[in-house]
Protein backbone atom coordinates (compact mmCIF):
# COMPACT_ATOMS: atom_id res chain seq x y z
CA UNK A 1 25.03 4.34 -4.48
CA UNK A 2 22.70 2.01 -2.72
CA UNK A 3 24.90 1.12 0.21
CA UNK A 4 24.88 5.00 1.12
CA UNK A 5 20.90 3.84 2.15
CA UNK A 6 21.16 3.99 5.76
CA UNK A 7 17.57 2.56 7.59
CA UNK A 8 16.90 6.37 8.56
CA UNK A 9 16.70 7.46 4.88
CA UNK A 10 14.84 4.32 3.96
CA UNK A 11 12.06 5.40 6.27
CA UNK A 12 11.86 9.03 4.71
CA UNK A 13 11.56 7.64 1.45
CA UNK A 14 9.05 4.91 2.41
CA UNK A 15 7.22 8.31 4.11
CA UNK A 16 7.42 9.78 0.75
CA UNK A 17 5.83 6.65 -0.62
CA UNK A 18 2.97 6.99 1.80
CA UNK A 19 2.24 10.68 0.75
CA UNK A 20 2.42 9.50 -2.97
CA UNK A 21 -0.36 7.11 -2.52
CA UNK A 22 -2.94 8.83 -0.07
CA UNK A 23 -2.37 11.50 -2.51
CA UNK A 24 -3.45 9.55 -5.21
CA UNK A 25 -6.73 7.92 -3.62
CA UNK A 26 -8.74 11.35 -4.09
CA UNK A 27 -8.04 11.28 -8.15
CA UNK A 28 -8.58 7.53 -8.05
CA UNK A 29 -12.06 7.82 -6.30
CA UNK A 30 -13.53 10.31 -8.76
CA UNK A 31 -12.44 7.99 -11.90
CA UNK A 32 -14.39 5.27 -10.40
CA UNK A 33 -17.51 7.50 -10.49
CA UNK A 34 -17.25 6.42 -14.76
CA UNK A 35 -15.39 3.07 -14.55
CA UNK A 36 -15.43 0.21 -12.64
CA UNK A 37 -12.38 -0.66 -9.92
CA UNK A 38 -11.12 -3.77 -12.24
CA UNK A 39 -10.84 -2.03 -15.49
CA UNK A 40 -8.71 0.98 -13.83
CA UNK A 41 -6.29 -1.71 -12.43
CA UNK A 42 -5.96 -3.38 -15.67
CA UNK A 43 -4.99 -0.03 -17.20
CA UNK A 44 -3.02 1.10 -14.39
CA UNK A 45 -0.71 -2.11 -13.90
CA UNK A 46 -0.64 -2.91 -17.55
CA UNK A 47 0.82 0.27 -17.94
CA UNK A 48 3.33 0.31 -15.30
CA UNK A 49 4.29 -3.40 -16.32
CA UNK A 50 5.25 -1.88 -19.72
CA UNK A 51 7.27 1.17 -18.45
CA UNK A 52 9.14 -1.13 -15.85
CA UNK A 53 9.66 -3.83 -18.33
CA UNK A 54 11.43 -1.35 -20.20
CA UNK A 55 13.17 -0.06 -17.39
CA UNK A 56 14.29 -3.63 -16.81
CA UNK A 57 15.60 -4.37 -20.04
CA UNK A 58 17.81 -1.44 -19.93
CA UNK A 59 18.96 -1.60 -16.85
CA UNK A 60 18.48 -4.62 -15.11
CA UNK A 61 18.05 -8.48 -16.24
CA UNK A 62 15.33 -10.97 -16.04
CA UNK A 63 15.79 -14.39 -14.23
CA UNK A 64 13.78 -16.81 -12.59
CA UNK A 65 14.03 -16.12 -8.80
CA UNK A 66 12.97 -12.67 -9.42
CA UNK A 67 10.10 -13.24 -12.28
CA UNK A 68 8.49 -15.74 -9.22
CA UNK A 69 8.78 -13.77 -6.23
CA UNK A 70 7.28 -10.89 -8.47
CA UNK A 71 4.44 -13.54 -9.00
CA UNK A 72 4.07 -14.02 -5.75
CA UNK A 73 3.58 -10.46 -4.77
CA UNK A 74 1.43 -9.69 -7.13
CA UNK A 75 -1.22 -12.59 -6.55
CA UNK A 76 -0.91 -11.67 -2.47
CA UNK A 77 -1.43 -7.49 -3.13
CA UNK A 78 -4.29 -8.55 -6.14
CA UNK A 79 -5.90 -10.51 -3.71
CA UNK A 80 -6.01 -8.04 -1.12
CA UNK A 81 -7.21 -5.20 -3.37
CA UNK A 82 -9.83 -7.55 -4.43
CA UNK A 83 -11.12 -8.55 -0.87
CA UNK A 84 -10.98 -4.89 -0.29
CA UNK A 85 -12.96 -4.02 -2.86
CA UNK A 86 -15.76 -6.27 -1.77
CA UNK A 87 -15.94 -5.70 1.73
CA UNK A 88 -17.20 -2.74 0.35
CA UNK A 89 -20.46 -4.00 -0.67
CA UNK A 90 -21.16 -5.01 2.15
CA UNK A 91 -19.89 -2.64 5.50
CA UNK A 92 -19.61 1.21 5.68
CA UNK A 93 -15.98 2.34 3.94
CA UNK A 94 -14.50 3.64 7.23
CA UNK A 95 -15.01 0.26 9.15
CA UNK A 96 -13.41 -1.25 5.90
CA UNK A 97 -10.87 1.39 5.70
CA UNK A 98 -9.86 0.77 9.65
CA UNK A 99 -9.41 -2.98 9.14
CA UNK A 100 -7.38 -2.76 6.40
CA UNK A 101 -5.23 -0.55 8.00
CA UNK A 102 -4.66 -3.29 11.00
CA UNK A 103 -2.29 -4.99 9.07
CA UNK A 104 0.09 -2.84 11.14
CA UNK A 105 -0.66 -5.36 13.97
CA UNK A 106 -0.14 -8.58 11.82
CA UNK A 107 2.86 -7.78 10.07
CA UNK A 108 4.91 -7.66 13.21
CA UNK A 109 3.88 -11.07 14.35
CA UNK A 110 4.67 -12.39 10.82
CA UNK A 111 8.08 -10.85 10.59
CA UNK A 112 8.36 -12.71 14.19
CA UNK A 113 7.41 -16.05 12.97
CA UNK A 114 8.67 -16.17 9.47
CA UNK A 115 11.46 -13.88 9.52
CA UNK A 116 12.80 -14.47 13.52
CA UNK A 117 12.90 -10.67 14.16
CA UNK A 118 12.23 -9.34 18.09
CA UNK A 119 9.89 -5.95 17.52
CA UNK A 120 11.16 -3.20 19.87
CA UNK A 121 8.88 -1.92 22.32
CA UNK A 122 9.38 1.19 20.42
CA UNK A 123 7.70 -0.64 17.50
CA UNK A 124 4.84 -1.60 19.77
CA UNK A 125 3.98 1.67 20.88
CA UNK A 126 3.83 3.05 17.84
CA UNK A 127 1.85 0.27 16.52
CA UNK A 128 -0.32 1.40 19.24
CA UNK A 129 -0.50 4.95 18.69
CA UNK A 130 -1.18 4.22 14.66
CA UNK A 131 -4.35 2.08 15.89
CA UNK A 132 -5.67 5.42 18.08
CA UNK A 133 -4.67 7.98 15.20
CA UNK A 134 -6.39 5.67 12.61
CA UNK A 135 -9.29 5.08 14.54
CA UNK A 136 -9.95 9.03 15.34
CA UNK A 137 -9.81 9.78 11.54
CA UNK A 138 -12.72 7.59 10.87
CA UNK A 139 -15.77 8.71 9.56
CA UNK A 140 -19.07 7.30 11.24
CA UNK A 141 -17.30 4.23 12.01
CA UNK A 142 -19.16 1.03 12.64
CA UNK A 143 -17.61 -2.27 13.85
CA UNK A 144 -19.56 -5.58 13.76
CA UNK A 145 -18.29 -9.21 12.55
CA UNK A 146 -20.26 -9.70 9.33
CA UNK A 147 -19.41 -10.50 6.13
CA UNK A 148 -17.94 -6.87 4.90
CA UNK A 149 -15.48 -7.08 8.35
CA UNK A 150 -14.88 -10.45 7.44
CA UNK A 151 -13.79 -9.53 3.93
CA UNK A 152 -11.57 -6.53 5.05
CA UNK A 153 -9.88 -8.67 7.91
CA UNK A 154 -8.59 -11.03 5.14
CA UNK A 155 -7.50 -7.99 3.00
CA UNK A 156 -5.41 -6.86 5.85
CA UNK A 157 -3.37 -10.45 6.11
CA UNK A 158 -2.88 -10.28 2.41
CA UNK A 159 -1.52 -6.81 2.60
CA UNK A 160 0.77 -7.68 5.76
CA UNK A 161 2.27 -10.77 3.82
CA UNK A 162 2.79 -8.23 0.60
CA UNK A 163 4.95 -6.28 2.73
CA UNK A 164 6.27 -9.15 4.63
CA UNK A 165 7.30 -10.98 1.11
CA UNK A 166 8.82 -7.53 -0.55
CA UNK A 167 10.90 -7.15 2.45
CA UNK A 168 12.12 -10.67 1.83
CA UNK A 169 12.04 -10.85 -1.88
CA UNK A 170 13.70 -7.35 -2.33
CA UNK A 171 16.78 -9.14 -0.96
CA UNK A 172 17.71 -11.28 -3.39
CA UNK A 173 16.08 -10.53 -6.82
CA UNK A 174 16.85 -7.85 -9.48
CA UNK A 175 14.41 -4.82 -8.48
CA UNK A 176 13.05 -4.11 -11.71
CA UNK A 177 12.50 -8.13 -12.70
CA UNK A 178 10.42 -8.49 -9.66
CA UNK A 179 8.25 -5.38 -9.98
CA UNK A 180 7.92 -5.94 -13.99
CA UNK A 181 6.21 -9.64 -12.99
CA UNK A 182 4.53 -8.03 -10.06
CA UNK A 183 2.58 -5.75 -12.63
CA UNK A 184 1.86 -8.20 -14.84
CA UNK A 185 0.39 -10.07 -12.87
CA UNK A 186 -1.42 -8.01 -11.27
CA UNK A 187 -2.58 -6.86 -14.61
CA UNK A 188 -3.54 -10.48 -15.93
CA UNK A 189 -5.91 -11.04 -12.55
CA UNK A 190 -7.33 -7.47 -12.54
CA UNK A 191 -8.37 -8.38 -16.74
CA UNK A 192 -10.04 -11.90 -15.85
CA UNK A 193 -12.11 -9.99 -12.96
CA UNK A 194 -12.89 -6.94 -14.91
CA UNK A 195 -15.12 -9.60 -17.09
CA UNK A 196 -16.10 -11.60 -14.18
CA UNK A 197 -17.48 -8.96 -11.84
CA UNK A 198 -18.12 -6.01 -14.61
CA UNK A 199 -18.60 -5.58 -18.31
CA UNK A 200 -14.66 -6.12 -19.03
CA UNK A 201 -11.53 -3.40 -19.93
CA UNK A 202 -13.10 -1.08 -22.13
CA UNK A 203 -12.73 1.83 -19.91
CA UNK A 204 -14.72 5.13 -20.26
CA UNK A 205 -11.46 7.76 -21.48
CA UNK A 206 -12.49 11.15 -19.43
CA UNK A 207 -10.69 13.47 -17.60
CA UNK A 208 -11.18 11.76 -14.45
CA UNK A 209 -9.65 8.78 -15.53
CA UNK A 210 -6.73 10.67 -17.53
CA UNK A 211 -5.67 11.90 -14.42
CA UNK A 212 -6.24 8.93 -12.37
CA UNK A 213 -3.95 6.87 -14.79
CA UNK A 214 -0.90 9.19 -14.51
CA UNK A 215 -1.15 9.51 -11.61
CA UNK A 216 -1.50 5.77 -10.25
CA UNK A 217 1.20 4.55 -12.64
CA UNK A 218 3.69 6.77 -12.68
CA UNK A 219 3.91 7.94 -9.29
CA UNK A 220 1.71 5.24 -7.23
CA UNK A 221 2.91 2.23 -9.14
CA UNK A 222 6.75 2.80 -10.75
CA UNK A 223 7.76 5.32 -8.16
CA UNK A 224 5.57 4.45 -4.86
CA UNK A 225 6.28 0.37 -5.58
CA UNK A 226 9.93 1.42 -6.84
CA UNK A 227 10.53 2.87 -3.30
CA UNK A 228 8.92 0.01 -1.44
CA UNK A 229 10.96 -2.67 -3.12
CA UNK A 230 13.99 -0.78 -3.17
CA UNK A 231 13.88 0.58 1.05
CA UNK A 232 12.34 -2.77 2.29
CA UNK A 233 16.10 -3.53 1.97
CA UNK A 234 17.32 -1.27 4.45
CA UNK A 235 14.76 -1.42 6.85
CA UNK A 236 12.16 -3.42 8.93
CA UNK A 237 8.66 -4.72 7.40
CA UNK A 238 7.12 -3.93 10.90
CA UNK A 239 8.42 -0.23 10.44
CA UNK A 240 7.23 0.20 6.79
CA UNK A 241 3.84 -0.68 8.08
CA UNK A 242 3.31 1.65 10.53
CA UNK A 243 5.13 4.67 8.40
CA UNK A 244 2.36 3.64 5.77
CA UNK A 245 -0.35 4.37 7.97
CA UNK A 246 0.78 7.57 6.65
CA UNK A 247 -1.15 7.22 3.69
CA UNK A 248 -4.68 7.70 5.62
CA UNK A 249 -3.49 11.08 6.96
CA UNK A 250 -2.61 12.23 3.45
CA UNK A 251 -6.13 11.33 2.04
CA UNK A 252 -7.59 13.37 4.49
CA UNK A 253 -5.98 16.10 4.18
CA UNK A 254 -5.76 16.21 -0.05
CA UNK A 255 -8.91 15.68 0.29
CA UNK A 256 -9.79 18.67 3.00
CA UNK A 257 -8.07 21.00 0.47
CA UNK A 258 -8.67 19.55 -3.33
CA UNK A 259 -11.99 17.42 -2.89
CA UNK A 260 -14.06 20.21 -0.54
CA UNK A 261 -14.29 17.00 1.69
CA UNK A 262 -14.92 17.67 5.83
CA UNK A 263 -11.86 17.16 8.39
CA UNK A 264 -13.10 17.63 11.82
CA UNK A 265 -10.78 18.43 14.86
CA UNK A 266 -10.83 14.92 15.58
CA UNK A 267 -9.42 13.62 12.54
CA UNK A 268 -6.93 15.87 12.65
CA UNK A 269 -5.87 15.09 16.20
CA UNK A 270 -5.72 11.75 14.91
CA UNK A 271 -3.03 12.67 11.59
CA UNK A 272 -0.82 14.50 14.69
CA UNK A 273 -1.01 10.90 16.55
CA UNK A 274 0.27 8.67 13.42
CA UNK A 275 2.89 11.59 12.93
CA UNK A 276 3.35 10.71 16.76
CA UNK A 277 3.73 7.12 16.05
CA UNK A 278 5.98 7.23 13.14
CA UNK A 279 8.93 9.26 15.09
CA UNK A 280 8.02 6.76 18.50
CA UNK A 281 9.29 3.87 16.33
CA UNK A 282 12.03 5.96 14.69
CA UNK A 283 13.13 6.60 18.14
CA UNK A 284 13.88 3.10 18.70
CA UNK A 285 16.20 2.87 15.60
CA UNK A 286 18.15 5.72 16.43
CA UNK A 287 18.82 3.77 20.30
CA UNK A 288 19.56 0.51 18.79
CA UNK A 289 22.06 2.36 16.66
CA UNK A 290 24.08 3.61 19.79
């Protein structure tokens, strides 16, 4: 079944991924209104590590390789959610939501160093083009080089080496091993900060966070992470980072329609130039192929 994945699907469904999780940041935001960010990734991950350990008992098998490379991943997207997180404190959300994002313009020098791959010029104008769309969907942006930028500069190498290490790691260990000790982890980290930086995992049960937690772990986690582990296969990391600059456009516009939030011409301009960027790099697959 798998080795009817050509790279063109694998993109779609990594597209898909992108939608499921700027969809999910508009839920996500109005749970942390009642609870802080470490308890609702404990509950999230511990969650998903259940449902996926089950998934990989049934279907799949646990072994070493892929119980450490889930490891791995989790410490390196933990870390980056973390660093995230408090860049927060610190610098206005849209400068720390822009710098994030930049790990489209790291990953392709890491998949050039670690994993010897040339990125088409294709690639690096729609690398480009991401930057531009990302930066016109900003909300009164502010750039300096203080502690918050700082903070959000080192998310954005942790998140390109995530991608970087599930495009290797997806490779050669069992799927659902790998994501079951990615989750855990994640879950084990996300518990020792939830006592360190807030008043630990007891969570406040509302609606809000209801919905958050079905949403996040069923469709952001087991689906959204499934996808990512499973396509990395069949594609490049470089292109997987600038199809999930996808994921800002989505926010925006769930959160135009569901969260009465503002979307100015602008912005929007900006979602048409990602949507630009995405088919510019898809153009230089479909080349290569001929």
């Amino acid at each position: 079944m798998t080795s009817k994945i050509t790279e063109q699907k694998a993109d779609i469904a990594l597209l898909i991924t992108a939608i499921i999780w700027g969809a999910a940041l508009l839920p996500v935001s109005i749970a942390l209104k009642t609870n802080g960010v470490f308890t609702l990734l404990f509950w999230r991950f511990l969650l998903s590590a259940i449902f996926m350990g089950l998934i990989a008992l049934k279907f799949g098998k646990f072994d070493k390789r892929s119980i450490k490379n889930g490891v791995i991943l989790g410490i390196t997207l933990f870390v980056g959610t973390a660093l995230q997180t408090s860049a927060l404190k610190y610098t206005y959300s849209s400068s720390v939501s822009f710098i994030v994002s930049l790990y489209v313009v790291i990953v392709p020098f890491l998949s050039l160093f670690l994993l010897k791959k040339r990125v088409s010029i294709f690639s690096y104008f729609g690398i480009a083009l991401g930057i531009i769309g990302l930066f016109m969907m900003q909300k009164n942006f502010h750039l300096g080089l203080e502690r918050g930028e700082i903070l959000a500069l080192l998310s954005a190498f942790c998140l390109a080496f995530h991608i970087i290490f599930t495009g290797i790691f997806a490779r050669t260990s069992e799927l659902f091993a790998f994501l079951t000790a990615q989750f855990f982890t994640i879950t084990i980290f996300s518990f020792i900060a939830s006592f360190v930086f807030a008043n630990g995992i007891v969570a406040t049960v509302n609606t809000a966070f209801i919905n958050a937690i079905i949403i996040t772990v069923f469709f952001s986690t087991i689906i959204g992470f499934g996808l990512e582990g499973l396509m990395l296969r069949y594609t490049t990391p470089t292109k997987a980072a600038i199809i999930f600059i996808f994921k800002s456009v989505t926010a925006g516009f769930v959160g135009y329609f569901f969260g009465k939030e503002e979307l100015s011409t602008t912005q929007i301009c900006g979602a048409f130039v990602i949507l630009l960027a995405i088919l510019i790099s898809e153009i230089g697959t479909i080349k290569s192929k001929k």
